[in-house]
PDB file of N, CA and C in Angstrom:
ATOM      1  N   UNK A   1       0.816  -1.196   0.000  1.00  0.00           N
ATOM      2  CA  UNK A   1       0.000   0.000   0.000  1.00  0.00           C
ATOM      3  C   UNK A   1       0.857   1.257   0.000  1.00  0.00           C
ATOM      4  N   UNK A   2       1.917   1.464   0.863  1.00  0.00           N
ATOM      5  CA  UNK A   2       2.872   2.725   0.499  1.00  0.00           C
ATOM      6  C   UNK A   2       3.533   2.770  -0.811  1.00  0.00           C
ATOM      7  N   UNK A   3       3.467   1.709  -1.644  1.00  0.00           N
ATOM      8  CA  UNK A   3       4.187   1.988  -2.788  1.00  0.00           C
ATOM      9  C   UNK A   3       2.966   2.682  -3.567  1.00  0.00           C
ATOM     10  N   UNK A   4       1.617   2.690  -3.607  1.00  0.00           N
ATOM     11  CA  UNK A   4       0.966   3.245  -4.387  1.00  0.00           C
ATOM     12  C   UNK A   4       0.803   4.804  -3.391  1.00  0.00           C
ATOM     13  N   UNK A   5       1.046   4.772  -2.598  1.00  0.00           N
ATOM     14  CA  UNK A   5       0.424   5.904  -1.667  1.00  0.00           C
ATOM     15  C   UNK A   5       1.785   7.368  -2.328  1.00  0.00           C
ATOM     16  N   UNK A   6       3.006   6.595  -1.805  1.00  0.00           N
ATOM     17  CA  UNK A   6       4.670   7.399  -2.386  1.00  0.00           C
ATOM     18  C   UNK A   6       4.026   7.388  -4.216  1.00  0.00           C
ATOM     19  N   UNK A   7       3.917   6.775  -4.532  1.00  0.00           N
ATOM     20  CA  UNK A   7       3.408   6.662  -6.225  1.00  0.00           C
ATOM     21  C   UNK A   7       2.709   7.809  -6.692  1.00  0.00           C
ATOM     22  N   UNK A   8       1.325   7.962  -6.145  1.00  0.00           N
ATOM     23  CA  UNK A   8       0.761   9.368  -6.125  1.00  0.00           C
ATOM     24  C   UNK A   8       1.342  10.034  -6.234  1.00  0.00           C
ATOM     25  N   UNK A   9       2.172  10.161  -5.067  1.00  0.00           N
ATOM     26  CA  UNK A   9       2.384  11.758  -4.813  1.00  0.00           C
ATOM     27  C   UNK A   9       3.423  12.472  -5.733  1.00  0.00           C
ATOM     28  N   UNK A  10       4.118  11.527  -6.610  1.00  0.00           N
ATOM     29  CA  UNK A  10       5.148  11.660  -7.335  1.00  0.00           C
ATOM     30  C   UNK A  10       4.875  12.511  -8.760  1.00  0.00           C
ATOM     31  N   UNK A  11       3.301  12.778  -8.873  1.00  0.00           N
ATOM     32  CA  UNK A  11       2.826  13.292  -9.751  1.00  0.00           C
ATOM     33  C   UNK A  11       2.174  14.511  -9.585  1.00  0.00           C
ATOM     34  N   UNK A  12       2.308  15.388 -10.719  1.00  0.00           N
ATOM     35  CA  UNK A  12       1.464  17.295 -10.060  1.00  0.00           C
ATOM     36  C   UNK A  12       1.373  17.685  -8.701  1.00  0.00           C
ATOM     37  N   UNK A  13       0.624  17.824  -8.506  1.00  0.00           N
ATOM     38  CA  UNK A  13       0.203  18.664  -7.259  1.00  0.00           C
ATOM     39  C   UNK A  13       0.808  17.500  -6.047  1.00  0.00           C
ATOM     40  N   UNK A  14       1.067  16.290  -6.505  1.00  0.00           N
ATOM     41  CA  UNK A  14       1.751  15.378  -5.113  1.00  0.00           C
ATOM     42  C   UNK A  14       2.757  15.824  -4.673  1.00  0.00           C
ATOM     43  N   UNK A  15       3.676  16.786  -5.580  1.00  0.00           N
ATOM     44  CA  UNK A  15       4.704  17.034  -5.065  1.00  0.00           C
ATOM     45  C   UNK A  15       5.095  18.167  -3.780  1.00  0.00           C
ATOM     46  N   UNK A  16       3.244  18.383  -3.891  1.00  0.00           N
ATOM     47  CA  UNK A  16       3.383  19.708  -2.632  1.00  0.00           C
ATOM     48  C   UNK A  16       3.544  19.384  -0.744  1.00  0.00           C
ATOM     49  N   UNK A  17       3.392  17.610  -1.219  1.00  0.00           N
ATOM     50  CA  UNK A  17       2.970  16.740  -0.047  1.00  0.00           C
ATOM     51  C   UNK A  17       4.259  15.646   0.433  1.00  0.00           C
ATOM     52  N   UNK A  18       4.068  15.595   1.210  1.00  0.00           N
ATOM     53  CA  UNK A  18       5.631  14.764   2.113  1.00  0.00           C
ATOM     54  C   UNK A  18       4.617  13.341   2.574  1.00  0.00           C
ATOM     55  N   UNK A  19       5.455  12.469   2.509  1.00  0.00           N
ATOM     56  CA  UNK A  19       4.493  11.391   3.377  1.00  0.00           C
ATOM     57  C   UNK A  19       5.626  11.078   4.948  1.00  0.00           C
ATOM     58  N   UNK A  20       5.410  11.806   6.115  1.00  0.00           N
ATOM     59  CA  UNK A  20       5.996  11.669   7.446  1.00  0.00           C
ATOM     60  C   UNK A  20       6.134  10.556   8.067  1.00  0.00           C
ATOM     61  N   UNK A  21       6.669   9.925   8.667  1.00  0.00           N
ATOM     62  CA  UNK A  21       6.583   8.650   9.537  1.00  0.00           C
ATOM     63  C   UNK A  21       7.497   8.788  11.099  1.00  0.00           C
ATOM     64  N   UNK A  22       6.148   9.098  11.939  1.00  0.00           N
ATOM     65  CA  UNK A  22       7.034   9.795  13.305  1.00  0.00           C
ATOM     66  C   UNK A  22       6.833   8.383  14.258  1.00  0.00           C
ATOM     67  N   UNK A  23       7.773   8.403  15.157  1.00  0.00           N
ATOM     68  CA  UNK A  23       7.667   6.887  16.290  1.00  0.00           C
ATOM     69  C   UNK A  23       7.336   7.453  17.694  1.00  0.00           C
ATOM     70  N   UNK A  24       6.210   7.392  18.216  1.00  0.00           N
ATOM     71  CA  UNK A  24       5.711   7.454  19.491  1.00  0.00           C
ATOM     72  C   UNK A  24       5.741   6.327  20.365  1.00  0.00           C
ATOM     73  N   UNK A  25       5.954   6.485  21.517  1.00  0.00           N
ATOM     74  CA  UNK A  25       5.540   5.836  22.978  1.00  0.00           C
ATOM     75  C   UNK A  25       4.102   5.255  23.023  1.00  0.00           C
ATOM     76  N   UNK A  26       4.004   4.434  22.764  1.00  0.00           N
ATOM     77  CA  UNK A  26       2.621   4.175  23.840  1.00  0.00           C
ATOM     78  C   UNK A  26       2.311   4.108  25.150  1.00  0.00           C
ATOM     79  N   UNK A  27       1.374   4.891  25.530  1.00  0.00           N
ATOM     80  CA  UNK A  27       1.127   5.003  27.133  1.00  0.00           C
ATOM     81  C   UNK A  27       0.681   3.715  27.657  1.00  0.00           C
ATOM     82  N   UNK A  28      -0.177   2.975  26.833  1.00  0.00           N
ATOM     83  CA  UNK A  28      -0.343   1.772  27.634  1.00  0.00           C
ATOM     84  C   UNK A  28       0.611   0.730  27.913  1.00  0.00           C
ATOM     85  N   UNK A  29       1.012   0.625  27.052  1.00  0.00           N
ATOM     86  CA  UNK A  29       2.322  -0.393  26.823  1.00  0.00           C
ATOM     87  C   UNK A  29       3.321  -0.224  27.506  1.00  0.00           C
ATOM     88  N   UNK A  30       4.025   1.041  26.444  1.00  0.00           N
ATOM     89  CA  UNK A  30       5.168   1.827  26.754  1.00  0.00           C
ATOM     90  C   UNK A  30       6.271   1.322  25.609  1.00  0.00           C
ATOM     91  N   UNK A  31       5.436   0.756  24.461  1.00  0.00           N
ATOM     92  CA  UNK A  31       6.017   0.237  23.208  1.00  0.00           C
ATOM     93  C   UNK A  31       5.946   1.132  22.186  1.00  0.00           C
ATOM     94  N   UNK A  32       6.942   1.364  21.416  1.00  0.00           N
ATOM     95  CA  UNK A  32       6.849   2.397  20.634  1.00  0.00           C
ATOM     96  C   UNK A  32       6.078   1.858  19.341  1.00  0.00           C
ATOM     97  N   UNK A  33       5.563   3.273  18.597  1.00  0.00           N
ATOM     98  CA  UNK A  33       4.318   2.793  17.368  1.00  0.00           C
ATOM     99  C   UNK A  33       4.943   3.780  16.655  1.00  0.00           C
ATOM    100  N   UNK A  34       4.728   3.387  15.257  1.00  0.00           N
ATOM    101  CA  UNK A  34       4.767   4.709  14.193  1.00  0.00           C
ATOM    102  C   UNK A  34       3.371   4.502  14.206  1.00  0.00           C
ATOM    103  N   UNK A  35       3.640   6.011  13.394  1.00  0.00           N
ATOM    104  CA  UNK A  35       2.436   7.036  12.977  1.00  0.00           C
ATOM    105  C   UNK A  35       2.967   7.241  11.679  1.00  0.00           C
ATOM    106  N   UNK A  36       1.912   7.495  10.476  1.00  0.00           N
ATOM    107  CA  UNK A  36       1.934   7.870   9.178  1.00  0.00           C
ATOM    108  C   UNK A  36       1.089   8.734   8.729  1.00  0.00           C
ATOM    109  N   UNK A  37       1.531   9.881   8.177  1.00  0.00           N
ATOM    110  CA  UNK A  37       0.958  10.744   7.776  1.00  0.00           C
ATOM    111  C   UNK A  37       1.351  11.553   6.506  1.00  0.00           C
ATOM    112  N   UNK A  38       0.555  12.111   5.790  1.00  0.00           N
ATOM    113  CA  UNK A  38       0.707  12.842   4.921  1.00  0.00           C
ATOM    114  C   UNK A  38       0.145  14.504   4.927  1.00  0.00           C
ATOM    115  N   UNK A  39       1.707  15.009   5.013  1.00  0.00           N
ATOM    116  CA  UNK A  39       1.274  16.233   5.457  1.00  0.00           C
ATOM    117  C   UNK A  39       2.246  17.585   4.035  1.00  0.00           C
ATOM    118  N   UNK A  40       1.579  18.745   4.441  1.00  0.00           N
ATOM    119  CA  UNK A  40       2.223  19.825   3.175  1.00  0.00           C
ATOM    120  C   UNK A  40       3.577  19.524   3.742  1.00  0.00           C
ATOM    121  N   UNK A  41       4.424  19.909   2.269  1.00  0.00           N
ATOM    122  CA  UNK A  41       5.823  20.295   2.849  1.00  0.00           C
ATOM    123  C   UNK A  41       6.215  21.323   3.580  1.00  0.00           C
ATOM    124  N   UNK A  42       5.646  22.122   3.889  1.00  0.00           N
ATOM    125  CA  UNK A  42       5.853  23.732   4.568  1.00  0.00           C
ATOM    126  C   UNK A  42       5.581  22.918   6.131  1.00  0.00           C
ATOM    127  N   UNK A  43       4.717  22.023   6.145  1.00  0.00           N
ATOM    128  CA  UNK A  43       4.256  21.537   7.937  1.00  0.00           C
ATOM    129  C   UNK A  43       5.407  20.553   8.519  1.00  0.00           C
ATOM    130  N   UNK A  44       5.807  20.077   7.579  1.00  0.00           N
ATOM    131  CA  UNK A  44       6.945  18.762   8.194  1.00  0.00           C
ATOM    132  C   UNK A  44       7.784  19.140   9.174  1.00  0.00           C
ATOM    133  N   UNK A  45       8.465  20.613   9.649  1.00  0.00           N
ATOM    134  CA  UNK A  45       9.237  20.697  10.851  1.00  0.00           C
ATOM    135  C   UNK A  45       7.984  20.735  11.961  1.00  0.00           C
ATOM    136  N   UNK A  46       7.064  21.465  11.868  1.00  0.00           N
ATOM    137  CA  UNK A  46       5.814  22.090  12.612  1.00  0.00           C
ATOM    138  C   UNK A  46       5.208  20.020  12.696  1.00  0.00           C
ATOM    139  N   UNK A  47       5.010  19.057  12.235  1.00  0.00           N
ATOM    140  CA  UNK A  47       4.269  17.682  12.516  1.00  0.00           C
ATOM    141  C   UNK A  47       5.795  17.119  13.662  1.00  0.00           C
ATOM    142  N   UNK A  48       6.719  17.472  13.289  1.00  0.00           N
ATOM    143  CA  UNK A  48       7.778  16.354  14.301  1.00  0.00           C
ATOM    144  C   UNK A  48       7.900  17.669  15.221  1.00  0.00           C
ATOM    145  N   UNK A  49       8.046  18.380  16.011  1.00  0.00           N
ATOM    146  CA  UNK A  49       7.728  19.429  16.636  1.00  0.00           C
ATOM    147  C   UNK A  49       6.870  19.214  17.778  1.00  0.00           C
ATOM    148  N   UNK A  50       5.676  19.282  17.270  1.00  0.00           N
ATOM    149  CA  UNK A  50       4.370  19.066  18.433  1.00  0.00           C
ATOM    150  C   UNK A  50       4.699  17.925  18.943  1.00  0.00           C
ATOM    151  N   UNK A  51       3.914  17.778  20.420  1.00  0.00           N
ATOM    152  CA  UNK A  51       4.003  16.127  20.967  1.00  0.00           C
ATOM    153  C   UNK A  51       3.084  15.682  20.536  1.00  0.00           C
ATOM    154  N   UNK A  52       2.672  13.972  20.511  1.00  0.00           N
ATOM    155  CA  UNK A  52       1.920  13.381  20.374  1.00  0.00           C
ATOM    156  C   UNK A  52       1.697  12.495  19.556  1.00  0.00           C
TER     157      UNK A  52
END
């Protein structure tokens, strides 16, 4: 599924978009999880930045 997801974006207007992959804590656990997201390129310092 990420190869079609990175695939997209490789075209027009995809290129305005980053696909992020940040690693959080889980509180229950205390095991770490990624997170995936697709966010503008202008937000990518501002998404690893915030907590959560």
């Amino acid at each position: 599924m990420a190869k079609k997801v990175v695939a997209s974006l490789q075209k027009g207007e995809g290129k305005a978009f980053s696909k992020v992959i940040k690693m959080v804590k889980s509180p229950k656990s205390g095991a770490y999880i990624f997170k995936e997201d697709i966010v503008p390129n202008e937000l990518v310092k501002e998404y690893f930045a915030k907590k959560s």
